[in-house]
PDB file of N, CA and C in Angstrom:
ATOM      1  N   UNK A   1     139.903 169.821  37.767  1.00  0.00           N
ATOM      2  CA  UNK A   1     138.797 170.458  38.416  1.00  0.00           C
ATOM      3  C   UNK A   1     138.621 171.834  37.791  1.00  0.00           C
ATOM      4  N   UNK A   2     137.478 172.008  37.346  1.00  0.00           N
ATOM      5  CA  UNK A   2     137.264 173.559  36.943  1.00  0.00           C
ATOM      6  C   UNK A   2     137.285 174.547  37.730  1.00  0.00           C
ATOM      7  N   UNK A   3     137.209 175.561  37.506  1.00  0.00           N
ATOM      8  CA  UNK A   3     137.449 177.161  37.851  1.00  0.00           C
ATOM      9  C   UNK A   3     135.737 176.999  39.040  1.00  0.00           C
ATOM     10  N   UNK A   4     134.932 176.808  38.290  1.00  0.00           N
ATOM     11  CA  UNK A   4     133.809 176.512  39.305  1.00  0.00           C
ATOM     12  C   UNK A   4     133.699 175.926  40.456  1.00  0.00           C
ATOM     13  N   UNK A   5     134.177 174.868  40.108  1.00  0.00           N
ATOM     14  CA  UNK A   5     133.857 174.014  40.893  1.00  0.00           C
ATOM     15  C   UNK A   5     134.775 174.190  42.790  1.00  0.00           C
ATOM     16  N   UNK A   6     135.514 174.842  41.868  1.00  0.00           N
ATOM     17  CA  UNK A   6     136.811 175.075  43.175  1.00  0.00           C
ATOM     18  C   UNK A   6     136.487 176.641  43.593  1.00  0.00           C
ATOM     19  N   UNK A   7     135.463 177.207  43.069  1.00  0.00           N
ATOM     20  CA  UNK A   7     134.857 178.850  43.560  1.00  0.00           C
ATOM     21  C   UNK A   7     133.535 178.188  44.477  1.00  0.00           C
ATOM     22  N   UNK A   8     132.740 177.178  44.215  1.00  0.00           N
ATOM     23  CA  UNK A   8     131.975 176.127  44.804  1.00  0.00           C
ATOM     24  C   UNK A   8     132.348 175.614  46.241  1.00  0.00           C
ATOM     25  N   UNK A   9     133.251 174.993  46.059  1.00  0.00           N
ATOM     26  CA  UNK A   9     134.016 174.090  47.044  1.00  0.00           C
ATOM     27  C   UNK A   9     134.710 174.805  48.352  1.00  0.00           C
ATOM     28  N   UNK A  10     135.072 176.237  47.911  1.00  0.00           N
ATOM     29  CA  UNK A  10     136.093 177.515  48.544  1.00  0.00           C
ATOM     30  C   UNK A  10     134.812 178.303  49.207  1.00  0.00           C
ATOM     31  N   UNK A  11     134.116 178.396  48.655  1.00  0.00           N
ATOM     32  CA  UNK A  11     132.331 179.147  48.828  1.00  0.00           C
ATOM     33  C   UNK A  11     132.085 177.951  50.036  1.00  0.00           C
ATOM     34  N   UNK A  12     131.122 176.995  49.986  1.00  0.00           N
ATOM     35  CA  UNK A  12     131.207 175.809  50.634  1.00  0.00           C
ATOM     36  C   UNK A  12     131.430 176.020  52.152  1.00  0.00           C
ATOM     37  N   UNK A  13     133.170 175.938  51.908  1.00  0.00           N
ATOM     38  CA  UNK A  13     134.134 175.386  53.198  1.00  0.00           C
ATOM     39  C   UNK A  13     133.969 176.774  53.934  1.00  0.00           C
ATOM     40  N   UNK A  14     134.265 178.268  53.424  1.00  0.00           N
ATOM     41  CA  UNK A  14     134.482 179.385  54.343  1.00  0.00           C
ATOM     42  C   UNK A  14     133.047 179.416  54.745  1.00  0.00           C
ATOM     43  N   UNK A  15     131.540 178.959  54.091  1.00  0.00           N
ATOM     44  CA  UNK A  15     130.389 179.492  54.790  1.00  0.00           C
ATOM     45  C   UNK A  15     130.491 178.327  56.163  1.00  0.00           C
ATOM     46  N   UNK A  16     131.164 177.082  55.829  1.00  0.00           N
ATOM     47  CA  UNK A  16     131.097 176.225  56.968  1.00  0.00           C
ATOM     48  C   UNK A  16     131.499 177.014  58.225  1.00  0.00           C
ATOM     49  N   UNK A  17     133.226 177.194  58.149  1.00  0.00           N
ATOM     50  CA  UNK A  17     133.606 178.087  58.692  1.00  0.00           C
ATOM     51  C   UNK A  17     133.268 179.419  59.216  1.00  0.00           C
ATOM     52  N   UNK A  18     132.390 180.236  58.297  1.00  0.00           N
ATOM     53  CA  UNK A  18     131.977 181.508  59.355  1.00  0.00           C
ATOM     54  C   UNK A  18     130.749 180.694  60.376  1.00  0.00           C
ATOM     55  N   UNK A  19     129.756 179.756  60.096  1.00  0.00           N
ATOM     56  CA  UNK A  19     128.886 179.120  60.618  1.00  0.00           C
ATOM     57  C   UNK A  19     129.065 178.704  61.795  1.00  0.00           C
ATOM     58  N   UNK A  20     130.540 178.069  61.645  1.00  0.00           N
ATOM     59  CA  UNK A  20     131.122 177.261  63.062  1.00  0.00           C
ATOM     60  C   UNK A  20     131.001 178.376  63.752  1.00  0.00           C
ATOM     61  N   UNK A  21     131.876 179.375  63.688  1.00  0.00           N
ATOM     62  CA  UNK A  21     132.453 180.307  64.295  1.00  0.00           C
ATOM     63  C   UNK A  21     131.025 180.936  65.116  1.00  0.00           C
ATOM     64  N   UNK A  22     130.116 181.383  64.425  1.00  0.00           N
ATOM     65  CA  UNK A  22     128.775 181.776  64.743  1.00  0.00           C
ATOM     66  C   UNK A  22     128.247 181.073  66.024  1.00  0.00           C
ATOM     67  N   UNK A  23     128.489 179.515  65.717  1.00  0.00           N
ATOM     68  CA  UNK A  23     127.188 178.663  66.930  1.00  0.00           C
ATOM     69  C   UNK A  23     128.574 178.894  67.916  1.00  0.00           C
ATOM     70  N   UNK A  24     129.877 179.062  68.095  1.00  0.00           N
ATOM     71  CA  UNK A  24     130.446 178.906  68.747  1.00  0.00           C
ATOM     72  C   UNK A  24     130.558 179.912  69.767  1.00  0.00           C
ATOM     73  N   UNK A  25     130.351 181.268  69.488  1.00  0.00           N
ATOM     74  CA  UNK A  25     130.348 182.369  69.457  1.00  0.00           C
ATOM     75  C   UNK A  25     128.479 182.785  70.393  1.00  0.00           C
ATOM     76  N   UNK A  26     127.936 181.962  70.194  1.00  0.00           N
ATOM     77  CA  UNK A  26     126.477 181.555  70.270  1.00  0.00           C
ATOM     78  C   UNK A  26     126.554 181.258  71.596  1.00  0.00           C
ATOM     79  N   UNK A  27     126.953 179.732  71.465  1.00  0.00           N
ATOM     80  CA  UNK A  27     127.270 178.671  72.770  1.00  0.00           C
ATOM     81  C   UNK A  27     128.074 179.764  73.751  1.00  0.00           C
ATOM     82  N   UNK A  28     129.015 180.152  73.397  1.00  0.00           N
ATOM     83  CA  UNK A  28     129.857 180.559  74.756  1.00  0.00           C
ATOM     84  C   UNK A  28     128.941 181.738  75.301  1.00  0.00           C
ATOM     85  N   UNK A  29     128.027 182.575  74.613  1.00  0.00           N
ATOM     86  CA  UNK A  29     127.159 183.349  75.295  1.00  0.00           C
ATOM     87  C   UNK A  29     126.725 183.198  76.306  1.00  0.00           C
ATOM     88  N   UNK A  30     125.711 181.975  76.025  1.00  0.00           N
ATOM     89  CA  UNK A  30     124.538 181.050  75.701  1.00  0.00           C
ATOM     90  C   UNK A  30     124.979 180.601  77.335  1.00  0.00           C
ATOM     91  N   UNK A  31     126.257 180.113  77.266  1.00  0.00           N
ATOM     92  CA  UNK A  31     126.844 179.394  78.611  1.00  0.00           C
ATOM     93  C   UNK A  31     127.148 180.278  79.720  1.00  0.00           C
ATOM     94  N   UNK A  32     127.875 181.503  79.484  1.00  0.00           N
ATOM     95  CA  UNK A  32     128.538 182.696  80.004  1.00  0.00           C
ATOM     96  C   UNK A  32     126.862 183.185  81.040  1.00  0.00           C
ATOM     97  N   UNK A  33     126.328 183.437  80.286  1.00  0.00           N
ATOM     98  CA  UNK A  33     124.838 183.642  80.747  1.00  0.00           C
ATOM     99  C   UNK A  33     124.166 182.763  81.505  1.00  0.00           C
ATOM    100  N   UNK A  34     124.606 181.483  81.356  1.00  0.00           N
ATOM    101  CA  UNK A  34     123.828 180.328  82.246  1.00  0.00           C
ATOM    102  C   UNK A  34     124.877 180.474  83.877  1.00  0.00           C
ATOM    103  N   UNK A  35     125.949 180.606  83.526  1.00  0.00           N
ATOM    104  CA  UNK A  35     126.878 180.643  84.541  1.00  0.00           C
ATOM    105  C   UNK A  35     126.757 181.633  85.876  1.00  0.00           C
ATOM    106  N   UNK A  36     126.740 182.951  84.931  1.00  0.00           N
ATOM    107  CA  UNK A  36     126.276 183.761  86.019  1.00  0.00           C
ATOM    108  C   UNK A  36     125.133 184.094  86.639  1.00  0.00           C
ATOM    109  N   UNK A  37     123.833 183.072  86.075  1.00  0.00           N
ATOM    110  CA  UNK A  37     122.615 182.798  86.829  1.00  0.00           C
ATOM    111  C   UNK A  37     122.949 181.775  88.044  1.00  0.00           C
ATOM    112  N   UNK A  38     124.044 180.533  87.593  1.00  0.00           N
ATOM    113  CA  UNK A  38     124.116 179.863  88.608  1.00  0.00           C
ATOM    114  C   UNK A  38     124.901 180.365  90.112  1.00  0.00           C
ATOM    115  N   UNK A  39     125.475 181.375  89.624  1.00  0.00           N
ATOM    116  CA  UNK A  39     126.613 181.734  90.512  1.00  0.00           C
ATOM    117  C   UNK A  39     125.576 182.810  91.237  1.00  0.00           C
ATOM    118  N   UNK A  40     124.464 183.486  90.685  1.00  0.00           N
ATOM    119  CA  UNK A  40     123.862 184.291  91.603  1.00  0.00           C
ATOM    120  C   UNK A  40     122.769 183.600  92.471  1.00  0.00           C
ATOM    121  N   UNK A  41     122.246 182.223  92.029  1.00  0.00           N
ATOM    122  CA  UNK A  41     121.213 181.197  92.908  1.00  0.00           C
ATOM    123  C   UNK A  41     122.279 180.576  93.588  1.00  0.00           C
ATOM    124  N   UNK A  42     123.656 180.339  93.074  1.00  0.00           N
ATOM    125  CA  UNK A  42     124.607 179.561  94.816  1.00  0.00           C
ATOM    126  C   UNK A  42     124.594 180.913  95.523  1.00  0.00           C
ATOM    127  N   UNK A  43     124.799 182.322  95.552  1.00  0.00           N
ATOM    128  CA  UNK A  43     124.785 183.567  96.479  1.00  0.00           C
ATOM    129  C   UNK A  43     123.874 183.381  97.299  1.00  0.00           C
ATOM    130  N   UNK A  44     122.110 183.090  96.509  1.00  0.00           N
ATOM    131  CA  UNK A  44     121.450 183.567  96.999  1.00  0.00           C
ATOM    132  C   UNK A  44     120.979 182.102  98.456  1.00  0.00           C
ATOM    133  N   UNK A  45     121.457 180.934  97.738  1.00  0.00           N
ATOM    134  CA  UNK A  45     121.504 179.879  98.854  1.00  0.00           C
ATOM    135  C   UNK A  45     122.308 179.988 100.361  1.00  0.00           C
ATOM    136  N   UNK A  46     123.401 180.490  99.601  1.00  0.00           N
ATOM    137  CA  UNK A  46     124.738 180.740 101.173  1.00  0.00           C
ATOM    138  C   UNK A  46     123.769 181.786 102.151  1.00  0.00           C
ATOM    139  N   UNK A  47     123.181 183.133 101.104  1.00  0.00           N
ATOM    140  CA  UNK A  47     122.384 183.857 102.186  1.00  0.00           C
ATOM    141  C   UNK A  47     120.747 183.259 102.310  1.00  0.00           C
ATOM    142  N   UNK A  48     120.477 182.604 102.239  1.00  0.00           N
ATOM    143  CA  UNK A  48     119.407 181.916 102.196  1.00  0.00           C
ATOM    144  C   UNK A  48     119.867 180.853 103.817  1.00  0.00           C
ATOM    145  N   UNK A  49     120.843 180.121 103.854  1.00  0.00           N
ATOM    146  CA  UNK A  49     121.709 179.223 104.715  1.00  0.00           C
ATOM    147  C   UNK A  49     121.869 179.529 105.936  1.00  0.00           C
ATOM    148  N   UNK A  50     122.622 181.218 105.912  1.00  0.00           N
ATOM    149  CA  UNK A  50     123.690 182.155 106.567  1.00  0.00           C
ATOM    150  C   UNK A  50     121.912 182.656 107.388  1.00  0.00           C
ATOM    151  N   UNK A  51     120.829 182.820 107.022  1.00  0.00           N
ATOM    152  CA  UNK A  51     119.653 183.497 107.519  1.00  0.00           C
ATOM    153  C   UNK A  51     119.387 182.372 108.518  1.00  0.00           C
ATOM    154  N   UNK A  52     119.098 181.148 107.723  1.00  0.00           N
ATOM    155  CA  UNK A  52     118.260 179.916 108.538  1.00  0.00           C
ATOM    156  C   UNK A  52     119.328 179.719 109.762  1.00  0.00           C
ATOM    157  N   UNK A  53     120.450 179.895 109.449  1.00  0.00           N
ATOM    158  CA  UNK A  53     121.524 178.995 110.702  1.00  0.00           C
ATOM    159  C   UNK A  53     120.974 180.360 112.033  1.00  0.00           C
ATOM    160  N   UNK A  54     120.891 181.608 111.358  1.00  0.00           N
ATOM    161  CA  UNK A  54     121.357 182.520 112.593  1.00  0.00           C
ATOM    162  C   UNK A  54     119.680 181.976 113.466  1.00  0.00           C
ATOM    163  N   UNK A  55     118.482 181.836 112.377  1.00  0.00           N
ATOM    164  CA  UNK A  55     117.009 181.822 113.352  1.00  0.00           C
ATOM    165  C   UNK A  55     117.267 180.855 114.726  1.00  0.00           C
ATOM    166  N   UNK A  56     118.246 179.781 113.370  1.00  0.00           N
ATOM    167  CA  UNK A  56     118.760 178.371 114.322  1.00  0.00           C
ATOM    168  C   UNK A  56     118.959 178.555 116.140  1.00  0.00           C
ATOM    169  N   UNK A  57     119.771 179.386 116.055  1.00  0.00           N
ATOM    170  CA  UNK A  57     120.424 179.918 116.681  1.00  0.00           C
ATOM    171  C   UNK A  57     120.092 180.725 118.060  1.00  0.00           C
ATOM    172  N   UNK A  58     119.074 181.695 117.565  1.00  0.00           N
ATOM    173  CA  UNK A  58     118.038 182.464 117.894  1.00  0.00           C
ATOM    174  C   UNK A  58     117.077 181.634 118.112  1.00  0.00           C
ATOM    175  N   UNK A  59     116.635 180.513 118.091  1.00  0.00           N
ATOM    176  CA  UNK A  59     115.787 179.555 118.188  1.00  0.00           C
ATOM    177  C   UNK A  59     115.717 178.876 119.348  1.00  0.00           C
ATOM    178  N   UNK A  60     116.955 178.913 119.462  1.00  0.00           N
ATOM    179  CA  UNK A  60     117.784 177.653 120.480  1.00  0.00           C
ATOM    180  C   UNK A  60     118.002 178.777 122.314  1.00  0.00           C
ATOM    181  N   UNK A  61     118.231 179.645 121.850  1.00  0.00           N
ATOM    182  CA  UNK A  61     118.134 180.717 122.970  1.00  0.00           C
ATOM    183  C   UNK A  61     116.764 180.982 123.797  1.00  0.00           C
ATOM    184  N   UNK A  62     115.921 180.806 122.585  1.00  0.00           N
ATOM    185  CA  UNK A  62     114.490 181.281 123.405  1.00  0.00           C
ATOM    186  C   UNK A  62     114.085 179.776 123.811  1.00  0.00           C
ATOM    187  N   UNK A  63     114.361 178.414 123.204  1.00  0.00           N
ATOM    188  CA  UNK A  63     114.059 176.765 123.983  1.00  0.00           C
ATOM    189  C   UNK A  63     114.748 177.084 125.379  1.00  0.00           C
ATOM    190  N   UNK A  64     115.862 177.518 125.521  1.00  0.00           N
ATOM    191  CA  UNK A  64     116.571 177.505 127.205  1.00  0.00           C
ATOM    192  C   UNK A  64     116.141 178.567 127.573  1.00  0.00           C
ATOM    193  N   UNK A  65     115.686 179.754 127.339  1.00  0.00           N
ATOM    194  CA  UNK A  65     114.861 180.440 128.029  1.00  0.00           C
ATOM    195  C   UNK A  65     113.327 179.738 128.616  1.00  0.00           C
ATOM    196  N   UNK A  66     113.129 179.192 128.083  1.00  0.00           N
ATOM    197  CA  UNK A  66     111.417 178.697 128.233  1.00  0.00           C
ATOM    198  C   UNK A  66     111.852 177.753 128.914  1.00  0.00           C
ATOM    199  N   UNK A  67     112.413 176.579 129.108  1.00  0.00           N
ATOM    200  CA  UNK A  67     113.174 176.165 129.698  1.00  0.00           C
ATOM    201  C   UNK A  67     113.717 176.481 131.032  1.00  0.00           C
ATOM    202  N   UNK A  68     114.341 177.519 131.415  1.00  0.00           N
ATOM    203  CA  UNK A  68     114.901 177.749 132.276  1.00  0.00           C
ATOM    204  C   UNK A  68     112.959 178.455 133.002  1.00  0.00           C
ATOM    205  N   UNK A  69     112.195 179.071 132.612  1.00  0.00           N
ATOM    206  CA  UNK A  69     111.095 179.875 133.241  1.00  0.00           C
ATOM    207  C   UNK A  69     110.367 178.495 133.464  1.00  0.00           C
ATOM    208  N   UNK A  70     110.355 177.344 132.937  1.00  0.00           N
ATOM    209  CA  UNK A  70     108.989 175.983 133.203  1.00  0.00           C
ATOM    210  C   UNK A  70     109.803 175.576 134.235  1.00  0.00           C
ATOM    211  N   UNK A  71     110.814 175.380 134.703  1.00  0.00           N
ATOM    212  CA  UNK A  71     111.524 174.538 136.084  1.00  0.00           C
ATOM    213  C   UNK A  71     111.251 175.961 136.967  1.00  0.00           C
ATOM    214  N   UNK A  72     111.343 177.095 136.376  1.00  0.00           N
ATOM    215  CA  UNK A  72     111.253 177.536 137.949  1.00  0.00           C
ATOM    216  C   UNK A  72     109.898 178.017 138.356  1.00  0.00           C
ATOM    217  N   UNK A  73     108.866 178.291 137.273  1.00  0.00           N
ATOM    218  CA  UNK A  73     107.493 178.174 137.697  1.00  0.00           C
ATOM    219  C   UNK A  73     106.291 177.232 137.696  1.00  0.00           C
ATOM    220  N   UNK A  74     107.178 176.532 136.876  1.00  0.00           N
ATOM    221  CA  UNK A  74     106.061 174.990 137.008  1.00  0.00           C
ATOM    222  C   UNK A  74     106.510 174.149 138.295  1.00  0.00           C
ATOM    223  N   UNK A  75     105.553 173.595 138.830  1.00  0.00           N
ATOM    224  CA  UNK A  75     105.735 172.855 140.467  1.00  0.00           C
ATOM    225  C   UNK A  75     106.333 171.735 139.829  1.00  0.00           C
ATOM    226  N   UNK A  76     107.314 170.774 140.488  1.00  0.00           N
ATOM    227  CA  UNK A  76     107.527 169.525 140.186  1.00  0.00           C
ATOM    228  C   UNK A  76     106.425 168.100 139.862  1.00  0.00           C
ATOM    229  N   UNK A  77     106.517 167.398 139.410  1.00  0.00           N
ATOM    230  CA  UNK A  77     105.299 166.380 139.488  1.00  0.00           C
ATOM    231  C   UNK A  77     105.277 165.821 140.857  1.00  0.00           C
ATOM    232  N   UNK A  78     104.223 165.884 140.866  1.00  0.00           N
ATOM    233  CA  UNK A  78     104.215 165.119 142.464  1.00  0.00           C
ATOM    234  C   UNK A  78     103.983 163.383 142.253  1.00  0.00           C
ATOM    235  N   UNK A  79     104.269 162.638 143.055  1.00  0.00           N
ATOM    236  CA  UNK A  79     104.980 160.944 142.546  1.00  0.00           C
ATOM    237  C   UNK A  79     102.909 160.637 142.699  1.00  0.00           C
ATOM    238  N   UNK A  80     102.858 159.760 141.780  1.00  0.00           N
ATOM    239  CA  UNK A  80     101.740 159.408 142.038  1.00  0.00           C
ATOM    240  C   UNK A  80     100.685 158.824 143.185  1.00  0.00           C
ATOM    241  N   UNK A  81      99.819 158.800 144.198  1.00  0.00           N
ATOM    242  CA  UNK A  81      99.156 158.076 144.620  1.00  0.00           C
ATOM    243  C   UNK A  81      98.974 156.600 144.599  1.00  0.00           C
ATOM    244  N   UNK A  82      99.235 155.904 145.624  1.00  0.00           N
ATOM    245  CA  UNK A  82      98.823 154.428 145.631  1.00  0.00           C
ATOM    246  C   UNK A  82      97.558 153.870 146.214  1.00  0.00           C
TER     247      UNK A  82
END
């Protein structure tokens, strides 16, 4: 093998090599960045969750309030007429 061919071949393999290194270097960004978007839309779901449960909640207080005011100011049904 000539002197070339093996300055060729050595040329070649290290541009492969810095290349890899590059998309790899790329990707883990690429991912690192996708990650901590996902991790701030699961945050923003738990408080998104943590909001809806409390209305839930608050929801359910004012049904037995309304509730408790229709039995004591609404008259009973009276049984129908025959």
């Amino acid at each position: 093998m000539s002197t070339d061919a093996k300055w060729i071949i050595g040329t070649v393999v290290g541009a492969v090599v810095a290349m890899t290194g590059v998309v790899v270097s790329v990707m883990a960004i690429l991912i690192g960045g996708v990650n901590a978007r996902i991790d701030r839309l699961e945050m923003d779901v738990r408080s998104m969750d943590n909001r809806l449960r409390a209305v839930e909640i608050e929801f359910g207080k004012v049904d037995q309030r309304l509730e408790t005011l229709e039995r004591a100011i609404l008259p009973a049904a009276s049984p129908p007429a025959d």
